[in-house]
C-alpha atoms as a PDB file:
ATOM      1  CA  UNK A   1     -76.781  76.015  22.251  1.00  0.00           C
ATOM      2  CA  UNK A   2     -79.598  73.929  23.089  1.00  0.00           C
ATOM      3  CA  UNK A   3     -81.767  76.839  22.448  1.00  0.00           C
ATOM      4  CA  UNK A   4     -80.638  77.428  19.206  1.00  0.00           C
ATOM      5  CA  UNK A   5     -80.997  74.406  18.041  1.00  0.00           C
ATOM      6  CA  UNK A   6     -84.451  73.693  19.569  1.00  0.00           C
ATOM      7  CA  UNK A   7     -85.286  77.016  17.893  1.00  0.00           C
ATOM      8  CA  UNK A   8     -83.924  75.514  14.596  1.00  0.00           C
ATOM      9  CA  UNK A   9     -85.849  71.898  14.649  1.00  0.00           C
ATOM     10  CA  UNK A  10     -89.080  74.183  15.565  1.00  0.00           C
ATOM     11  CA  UNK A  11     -88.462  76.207  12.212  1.00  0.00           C
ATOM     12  CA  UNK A  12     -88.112  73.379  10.125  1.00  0.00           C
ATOM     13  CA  UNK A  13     -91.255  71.352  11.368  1.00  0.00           C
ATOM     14  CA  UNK A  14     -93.126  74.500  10.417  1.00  0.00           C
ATOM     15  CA  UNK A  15     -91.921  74.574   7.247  1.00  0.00           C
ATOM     16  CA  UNK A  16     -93.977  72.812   5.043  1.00  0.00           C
ATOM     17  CA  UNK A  17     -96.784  74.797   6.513  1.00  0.00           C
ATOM     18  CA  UNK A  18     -95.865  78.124   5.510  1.00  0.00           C
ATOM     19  CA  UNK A  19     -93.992  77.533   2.454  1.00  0.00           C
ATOM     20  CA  UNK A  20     -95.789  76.213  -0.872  1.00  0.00           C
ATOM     21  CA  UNK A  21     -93.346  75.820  -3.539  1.00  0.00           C
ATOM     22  CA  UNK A  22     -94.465  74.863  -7.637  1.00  0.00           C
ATOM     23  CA  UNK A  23     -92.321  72.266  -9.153  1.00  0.00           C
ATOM     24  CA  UNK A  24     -92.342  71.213 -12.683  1.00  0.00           C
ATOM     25  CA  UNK A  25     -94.595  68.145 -11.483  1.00  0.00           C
ATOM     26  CA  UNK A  26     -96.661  70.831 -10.766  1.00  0.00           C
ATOM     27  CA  UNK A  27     -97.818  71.755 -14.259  1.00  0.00           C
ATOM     28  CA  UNK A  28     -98.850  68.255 -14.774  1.00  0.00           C
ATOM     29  CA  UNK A  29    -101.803  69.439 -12.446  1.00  0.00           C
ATOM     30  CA  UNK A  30    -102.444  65.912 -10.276  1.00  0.00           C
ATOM     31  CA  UNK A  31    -104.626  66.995  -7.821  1.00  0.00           C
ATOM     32  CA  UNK A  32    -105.701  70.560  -6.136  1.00  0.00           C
ATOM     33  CA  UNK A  33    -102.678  71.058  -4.196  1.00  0.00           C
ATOM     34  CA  UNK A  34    -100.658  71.153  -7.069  1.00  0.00           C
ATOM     35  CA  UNK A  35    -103.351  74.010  -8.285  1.00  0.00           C
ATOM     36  CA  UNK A  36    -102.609  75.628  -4.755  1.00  0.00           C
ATOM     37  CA  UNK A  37     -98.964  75.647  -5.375  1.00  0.00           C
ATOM     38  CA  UNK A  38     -99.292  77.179  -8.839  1.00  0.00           C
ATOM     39  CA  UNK A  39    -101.457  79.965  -7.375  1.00  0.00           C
ATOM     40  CA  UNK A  40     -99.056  80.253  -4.271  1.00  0.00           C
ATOM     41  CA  UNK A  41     -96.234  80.852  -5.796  1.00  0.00           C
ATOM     42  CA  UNK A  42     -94.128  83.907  -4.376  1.00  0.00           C
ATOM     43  CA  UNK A  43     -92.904  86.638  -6.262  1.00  0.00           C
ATOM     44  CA  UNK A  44     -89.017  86.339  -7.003  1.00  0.00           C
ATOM     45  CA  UNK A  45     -89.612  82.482  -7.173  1.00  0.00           C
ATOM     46  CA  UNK A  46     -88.119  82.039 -10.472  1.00  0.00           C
ATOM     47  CA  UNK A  47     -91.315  80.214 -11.824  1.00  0.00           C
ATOM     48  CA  UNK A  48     -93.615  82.877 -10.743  1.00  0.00           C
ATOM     49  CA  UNK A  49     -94.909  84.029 -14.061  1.00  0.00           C
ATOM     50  CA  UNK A  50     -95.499  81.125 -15.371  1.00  0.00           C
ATOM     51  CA  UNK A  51     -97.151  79.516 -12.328  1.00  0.00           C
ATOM     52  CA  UNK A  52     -99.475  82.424 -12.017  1.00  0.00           C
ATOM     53  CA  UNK A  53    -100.719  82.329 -15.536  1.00  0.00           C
ATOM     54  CA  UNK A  54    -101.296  78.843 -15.520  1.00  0.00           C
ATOM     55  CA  UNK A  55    -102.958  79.404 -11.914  1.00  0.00           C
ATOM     56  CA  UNK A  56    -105.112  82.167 -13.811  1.00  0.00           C
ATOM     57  CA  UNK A  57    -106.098  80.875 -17.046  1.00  0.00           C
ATOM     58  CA  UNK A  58    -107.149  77.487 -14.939  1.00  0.00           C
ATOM     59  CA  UNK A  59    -109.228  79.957 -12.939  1.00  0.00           C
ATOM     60  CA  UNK A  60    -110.641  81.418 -15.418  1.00  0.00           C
ATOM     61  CA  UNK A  61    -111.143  78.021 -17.909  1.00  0.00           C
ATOM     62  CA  UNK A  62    -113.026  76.583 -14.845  1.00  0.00           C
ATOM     63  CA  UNK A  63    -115.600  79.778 -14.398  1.00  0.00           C
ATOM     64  CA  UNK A  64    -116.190  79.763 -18.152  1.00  0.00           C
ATOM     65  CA  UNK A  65    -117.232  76.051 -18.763  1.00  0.00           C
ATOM     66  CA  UNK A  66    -119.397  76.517 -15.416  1.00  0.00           C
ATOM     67  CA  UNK A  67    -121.158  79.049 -17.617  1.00  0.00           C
ATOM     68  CA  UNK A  68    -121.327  77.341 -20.744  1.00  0.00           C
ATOM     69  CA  UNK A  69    -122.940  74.468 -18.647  1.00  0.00           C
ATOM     70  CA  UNK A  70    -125.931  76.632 -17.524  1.00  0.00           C
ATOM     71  CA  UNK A  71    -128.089  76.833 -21.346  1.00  0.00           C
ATOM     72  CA  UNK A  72    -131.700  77.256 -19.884  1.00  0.00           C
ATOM     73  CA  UNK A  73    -132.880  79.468 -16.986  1.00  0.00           C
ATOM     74  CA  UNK A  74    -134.753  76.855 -15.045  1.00  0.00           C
ATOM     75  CA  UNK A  75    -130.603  75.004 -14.482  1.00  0.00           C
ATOM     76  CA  UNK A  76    -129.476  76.155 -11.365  1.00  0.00           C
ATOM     77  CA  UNK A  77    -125.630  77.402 -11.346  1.00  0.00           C
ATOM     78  CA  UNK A  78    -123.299  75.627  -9.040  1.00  0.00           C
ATOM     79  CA  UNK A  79    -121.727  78.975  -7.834  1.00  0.00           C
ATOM     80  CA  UNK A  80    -122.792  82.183  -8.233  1.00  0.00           C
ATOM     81  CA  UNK A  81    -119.690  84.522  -8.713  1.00  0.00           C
ATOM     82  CA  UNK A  82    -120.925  88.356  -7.598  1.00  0.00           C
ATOM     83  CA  UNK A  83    -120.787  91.278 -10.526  1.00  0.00           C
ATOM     84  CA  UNK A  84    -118.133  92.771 -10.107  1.00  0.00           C
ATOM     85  CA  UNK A  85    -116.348  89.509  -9.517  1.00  0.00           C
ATOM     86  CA  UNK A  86    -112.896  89.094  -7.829  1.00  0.00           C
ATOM     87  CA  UNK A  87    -109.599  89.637 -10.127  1.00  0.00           C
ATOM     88  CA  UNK A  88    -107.885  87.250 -11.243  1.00  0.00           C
ATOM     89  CA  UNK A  89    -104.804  87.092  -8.186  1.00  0.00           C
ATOM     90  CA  UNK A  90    -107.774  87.640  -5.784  1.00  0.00           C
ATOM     91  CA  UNK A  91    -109.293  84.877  -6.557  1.00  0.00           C
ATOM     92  CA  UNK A  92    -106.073  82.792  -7.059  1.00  0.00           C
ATOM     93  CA  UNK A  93    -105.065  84.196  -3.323  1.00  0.00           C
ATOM     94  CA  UNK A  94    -108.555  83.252  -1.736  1.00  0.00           C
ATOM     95  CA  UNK A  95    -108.410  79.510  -3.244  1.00  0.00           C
ATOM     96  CA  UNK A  96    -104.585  79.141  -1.505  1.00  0.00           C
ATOM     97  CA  UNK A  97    -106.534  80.194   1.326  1.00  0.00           C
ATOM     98  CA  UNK A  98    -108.932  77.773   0.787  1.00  0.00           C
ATOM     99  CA  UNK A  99    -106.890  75.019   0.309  1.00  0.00           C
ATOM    100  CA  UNK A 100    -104.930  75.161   3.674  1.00  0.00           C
ATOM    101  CA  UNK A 101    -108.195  75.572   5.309  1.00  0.00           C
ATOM    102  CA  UNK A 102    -109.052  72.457   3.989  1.00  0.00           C
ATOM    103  CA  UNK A 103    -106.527  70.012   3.095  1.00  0.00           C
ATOM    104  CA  UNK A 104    -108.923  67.223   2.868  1.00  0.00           C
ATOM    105  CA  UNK A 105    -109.620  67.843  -0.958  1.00  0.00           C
ATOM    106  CA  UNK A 106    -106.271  68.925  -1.935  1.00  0.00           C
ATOM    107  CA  UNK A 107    -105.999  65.365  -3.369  1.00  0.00           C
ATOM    108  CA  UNK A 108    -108.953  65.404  -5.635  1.00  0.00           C
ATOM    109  CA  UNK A 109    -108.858  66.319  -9.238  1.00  0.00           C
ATOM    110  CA  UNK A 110    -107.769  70.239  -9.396  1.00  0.00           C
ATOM    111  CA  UNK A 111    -111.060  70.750 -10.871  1.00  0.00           C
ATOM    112  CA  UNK A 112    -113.489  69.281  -8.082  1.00  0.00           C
ATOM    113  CA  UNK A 113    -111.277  70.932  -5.382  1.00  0.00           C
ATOM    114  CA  UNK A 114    -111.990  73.996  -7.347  1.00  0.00           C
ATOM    115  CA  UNK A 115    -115.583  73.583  -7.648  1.00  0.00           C
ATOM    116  CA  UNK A 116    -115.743  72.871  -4.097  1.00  0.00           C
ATOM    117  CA  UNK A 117    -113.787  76.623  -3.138  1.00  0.00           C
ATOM    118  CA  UNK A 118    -116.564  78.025  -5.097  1.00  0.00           C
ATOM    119  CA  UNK A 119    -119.247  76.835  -4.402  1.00  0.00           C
ATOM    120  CA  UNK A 120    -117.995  77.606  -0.371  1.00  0.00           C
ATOM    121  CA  UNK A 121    -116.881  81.475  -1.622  1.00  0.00           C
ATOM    122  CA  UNK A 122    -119.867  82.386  -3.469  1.00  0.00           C
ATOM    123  CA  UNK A 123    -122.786  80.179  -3.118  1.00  0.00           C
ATOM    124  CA  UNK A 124    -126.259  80.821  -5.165  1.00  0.00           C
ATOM    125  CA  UNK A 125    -129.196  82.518  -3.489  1.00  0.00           C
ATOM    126  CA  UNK A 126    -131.790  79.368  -2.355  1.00  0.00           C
ATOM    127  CA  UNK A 127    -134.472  79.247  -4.970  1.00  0.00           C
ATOM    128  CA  UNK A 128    -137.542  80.402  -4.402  1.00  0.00           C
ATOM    129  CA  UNK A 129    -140.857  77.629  -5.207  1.00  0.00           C
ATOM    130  CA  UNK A 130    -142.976  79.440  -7.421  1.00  0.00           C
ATOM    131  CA  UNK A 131    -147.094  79.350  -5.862  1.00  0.00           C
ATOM    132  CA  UNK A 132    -149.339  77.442  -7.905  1.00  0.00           C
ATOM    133  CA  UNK A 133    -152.842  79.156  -8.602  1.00  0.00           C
END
């Protein structure tokens, strides 16, 4: 008996570490763990669809206006994103694992906490000084 139940208090403290779970609040998009919960969602979860293509076209939104903000050649990208880039749920799955890596900037704005997973996933060669003559 004892066992049991120390086996059942052990489950439950782990709990919030292995489950994330979207909730309507969610949608409303507070902060980057709410981002992470979107993208985390499991399949079966009856908000799944829904949570994923938000997740996605956030993704997505994010990596476009990063482009848009790069009009000249001599502006240097923020994140470089490899050709062929990631799909979409492989890039929703590696920011989940991102975020409970490092739950220090799941509170910031969705969109910083973002910037930051990319610029860690898929940072921009150094650039190189150019030689004066």
């Amino acid at each position: 008996m004892r066992r049991t139940m120390l086996a059942g208090i052990m489950a439950l403290a782990t709990f919030p570490l292995t489950a994330q779970t979207a909730t309507p609040e969610s949608f409303q998009l507070r902060n980057g763990q709410d981002l992470a919960d979107l993208c985390a969602v499991p399949d079966g979860d009856a908000m799944a669809e829904a949570a994923r293509s938000f997740c996605y076209g956030y993704l997505r939104g994010v990596y476009e206006f990063h482009a848009a903000l790069k009009p000249t050649p001599k502006d240097r990208p923020l994140f470089c994103v490899p050709a062929p880039g990631p799909t979409r749920a492989e890039a929703g799955q590696r920011f989940v694992a991102w975020s409970k890596a490092n739950p220090q900037f799941m509170g910031e704005p969705a969109v910083d906490a973002l910037v930051r997973f990319a610029v860690a996933n898929w940072p921009c060669a150094p650039a190189t000084a150019k030689k004066s003559k």
